[in-house]
C-alpha atoms as a PDB file:
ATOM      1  CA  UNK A   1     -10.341-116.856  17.583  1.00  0.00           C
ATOM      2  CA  UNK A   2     -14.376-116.952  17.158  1.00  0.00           C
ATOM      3  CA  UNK A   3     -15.421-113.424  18.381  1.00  0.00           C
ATOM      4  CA  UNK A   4     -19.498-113.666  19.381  1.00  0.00           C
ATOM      5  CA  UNK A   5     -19.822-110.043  20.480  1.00  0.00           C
ATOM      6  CA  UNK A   6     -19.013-107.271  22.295  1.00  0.00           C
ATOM      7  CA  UNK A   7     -20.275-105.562  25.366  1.00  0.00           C
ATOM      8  CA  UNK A   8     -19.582-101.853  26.082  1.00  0.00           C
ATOM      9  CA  UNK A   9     -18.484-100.831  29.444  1.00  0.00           C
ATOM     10  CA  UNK A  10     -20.481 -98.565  31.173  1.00  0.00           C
ATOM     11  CA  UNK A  11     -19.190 -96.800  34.807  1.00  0.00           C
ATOM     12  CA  UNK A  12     -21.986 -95.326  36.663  1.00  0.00           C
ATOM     13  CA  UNK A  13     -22.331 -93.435  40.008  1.00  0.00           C
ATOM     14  CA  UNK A  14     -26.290 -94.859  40.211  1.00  0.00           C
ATOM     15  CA  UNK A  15     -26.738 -98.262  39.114  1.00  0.00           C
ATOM     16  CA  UNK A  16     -30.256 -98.586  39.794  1.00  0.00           C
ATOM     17  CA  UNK A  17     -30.916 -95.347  38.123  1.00  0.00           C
ATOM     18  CA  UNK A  18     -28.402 -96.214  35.363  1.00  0.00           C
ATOM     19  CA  UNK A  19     -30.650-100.055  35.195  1.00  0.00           C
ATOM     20  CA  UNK A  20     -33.791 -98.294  34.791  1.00  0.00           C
ATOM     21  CA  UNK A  21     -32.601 -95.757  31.356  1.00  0.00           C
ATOM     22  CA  UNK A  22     -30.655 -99.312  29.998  1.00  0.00           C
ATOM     23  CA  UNK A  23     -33.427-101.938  30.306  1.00  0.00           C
ATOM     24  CA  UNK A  24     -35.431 -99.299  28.336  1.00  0.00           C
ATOM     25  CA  UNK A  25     -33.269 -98.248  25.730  1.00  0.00           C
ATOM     26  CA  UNK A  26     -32.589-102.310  25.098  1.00  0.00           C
ATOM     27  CA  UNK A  27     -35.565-103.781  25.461  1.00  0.00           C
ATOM     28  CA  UNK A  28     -33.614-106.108  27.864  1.00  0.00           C
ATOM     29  CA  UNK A  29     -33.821-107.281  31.682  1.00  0.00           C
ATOM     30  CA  UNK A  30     -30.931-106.501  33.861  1.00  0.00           C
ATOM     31  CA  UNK A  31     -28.929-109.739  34.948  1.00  0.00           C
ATOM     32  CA  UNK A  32     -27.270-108.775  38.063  1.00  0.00           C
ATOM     33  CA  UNK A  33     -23.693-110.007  39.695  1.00  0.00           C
ATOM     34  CA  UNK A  34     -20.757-108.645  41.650  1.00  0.00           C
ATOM     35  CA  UNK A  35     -17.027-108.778  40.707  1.00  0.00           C
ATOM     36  CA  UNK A  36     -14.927-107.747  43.687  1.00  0.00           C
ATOM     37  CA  UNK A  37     -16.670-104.719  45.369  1.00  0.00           C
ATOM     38  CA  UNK A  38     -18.414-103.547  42.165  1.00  0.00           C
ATOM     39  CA  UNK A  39     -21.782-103.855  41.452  1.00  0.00           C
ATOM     40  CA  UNK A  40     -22.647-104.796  37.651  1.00  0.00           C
ATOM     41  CA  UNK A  41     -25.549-104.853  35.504  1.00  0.00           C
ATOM     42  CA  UNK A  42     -25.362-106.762  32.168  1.00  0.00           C
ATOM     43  CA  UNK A  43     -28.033-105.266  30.158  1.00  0.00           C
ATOM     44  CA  UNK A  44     -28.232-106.225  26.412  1.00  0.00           C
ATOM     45  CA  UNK A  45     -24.505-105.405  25.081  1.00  0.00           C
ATOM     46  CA  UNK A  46     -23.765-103.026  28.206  1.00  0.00           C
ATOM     47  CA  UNK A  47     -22.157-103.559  31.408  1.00  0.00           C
ATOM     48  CA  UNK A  48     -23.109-101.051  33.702  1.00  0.00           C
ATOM     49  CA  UNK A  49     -20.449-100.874  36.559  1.00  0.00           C
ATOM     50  CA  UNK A  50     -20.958 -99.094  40.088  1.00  0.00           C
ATOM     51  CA  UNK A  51     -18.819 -99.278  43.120  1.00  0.00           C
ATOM     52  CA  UNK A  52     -15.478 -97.686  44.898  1.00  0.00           C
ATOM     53  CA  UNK A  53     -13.509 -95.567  42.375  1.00  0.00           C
ATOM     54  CA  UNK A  54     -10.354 -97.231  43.714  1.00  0.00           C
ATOM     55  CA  UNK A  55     -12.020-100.354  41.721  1.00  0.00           C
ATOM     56  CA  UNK A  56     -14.124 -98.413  38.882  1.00  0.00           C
ATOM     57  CA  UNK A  57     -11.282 -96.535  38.174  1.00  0.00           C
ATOM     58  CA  UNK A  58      -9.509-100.097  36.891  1.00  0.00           C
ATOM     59  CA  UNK A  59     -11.974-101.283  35.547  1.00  0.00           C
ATOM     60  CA  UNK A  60     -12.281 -97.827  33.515  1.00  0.00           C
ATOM     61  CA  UNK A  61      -9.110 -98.661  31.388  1.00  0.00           C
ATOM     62  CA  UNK A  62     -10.685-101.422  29.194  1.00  0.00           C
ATOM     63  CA  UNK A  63     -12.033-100.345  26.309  1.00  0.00           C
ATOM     64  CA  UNK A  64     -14.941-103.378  25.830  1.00  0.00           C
ATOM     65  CA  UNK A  65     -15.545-106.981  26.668  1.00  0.00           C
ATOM     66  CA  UNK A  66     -15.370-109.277  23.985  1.00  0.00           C
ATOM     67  CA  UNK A  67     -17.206-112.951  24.128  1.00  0.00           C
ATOM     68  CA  UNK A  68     -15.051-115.250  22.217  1.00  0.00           C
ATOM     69  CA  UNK A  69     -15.816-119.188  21.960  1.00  0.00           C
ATOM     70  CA  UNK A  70     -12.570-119.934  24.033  1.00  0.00           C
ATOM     71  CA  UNK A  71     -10.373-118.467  26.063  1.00  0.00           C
ATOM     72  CA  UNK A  72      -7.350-120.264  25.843  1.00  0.00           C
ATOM     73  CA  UNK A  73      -7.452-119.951  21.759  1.00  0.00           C
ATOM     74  CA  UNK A  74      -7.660-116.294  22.129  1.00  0.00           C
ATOM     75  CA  UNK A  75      -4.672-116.211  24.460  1.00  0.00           C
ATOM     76  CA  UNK A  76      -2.384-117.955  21.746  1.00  0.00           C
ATOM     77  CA  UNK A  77      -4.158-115.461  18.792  1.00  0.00           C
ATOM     78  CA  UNK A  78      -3.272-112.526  20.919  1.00  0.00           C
ATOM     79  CA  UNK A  79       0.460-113.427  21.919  1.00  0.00           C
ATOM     80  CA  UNK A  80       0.748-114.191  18.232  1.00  0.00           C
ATOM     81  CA  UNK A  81       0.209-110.686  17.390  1.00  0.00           C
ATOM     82  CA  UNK A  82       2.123-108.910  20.318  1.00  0.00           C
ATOM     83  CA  UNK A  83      -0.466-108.676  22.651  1.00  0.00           C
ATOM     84  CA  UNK A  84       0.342-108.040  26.710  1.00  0.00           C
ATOM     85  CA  UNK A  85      -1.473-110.242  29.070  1.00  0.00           C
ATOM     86  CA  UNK A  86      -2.195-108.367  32.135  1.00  0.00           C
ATOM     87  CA  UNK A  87      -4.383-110.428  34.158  1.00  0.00           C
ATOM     88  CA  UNK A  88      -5.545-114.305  33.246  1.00  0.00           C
ATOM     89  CA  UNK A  89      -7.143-116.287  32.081  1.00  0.00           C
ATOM     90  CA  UNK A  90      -8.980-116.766  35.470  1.00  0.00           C
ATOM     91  CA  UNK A  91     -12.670-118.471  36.337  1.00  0.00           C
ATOM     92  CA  UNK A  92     -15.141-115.832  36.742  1.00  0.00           C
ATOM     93  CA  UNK A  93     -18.899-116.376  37.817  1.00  0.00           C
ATOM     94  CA  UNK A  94     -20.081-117.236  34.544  1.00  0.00           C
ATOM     95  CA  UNK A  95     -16.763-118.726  32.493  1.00  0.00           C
ATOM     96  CA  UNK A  96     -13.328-117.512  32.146  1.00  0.00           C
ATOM     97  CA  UNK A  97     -11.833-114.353  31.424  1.00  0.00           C
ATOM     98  CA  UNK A  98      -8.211-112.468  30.532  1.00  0.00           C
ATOM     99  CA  UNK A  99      -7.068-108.884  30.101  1.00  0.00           C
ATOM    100  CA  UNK A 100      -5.242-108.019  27.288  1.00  0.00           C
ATOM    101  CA  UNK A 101      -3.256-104.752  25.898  1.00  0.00           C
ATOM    102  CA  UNK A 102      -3.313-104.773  21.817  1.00  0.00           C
ATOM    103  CA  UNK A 103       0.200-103.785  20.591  1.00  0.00           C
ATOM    104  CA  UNK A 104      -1.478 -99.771  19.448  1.00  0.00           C
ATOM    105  CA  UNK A 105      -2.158-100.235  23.399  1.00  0.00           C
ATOM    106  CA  UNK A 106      -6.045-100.782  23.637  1.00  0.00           C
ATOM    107  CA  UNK A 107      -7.167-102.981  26.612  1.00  0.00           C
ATOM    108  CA  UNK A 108      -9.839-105.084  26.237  1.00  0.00           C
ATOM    109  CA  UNK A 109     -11.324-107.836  28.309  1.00  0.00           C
ATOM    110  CA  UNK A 110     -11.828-111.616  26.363  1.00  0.00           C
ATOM    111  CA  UNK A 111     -14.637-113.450  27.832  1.00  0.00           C
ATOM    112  CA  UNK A 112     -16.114-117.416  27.382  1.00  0.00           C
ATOM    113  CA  UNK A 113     -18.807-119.483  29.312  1.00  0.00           C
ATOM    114  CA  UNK A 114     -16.517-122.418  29.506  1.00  0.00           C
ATOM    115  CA  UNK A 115     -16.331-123.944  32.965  1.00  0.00           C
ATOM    116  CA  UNK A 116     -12.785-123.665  34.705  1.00  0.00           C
END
């Protein structure tokens, strides 16, 4: 698996607010999208997250989101090592995407720009 980066997961009650400190700190303009009934905020390598707690409180449980050149060769690297699927790989918006729990029980979230 090619890992390109990493984006840290940010859960805010004020995303505008939260936009505002981010786009400073990074240097970098907010790129805006929904996922269910969240609000999100890419901003440089964070993901500021805003919505329902019923739906934060998910997406909560993943440590990061890691971009990775493909999908479906990061689903065969991560069964190889143990690795639970929980959800995917599924389009998204912008590529595909799968949830994964590491065998010491980290989730993380694998991420490409490949179309569906």
């Amino acid at each position: 698996m090619n890992i390109l980066g990493t984006s840290l997961r940010v859960c805010v009650s004020d995303l505008e607010a939260s936009i505002a400190v981010y786009e400073r700190l990074t240097g970098a303009e907010a790129l805006r999208f929904r996922r269910g009934g969240v609000s999100v905020a890419a901003v440089g390598c964070f993901f500021l997250m805003s919505g329902p707690e019923s739906e934060v409180s998910v997406l909560r449980k993943i440590t990061a989101t890691i971009a990775v050149t493909d999908v479906d060769e990061a689903l065969v690297d991560l069964q190889a090592v143990g690795a639970d699927i929980i959800a995917g790989p599924v389009p998204t918006p912008i590529g595909r995407n799968l949830v994964a729990r590491h065998p010491d029980g980290s989730v993380f979230e694998y991420v490409d720009r490949k179309a569906a």
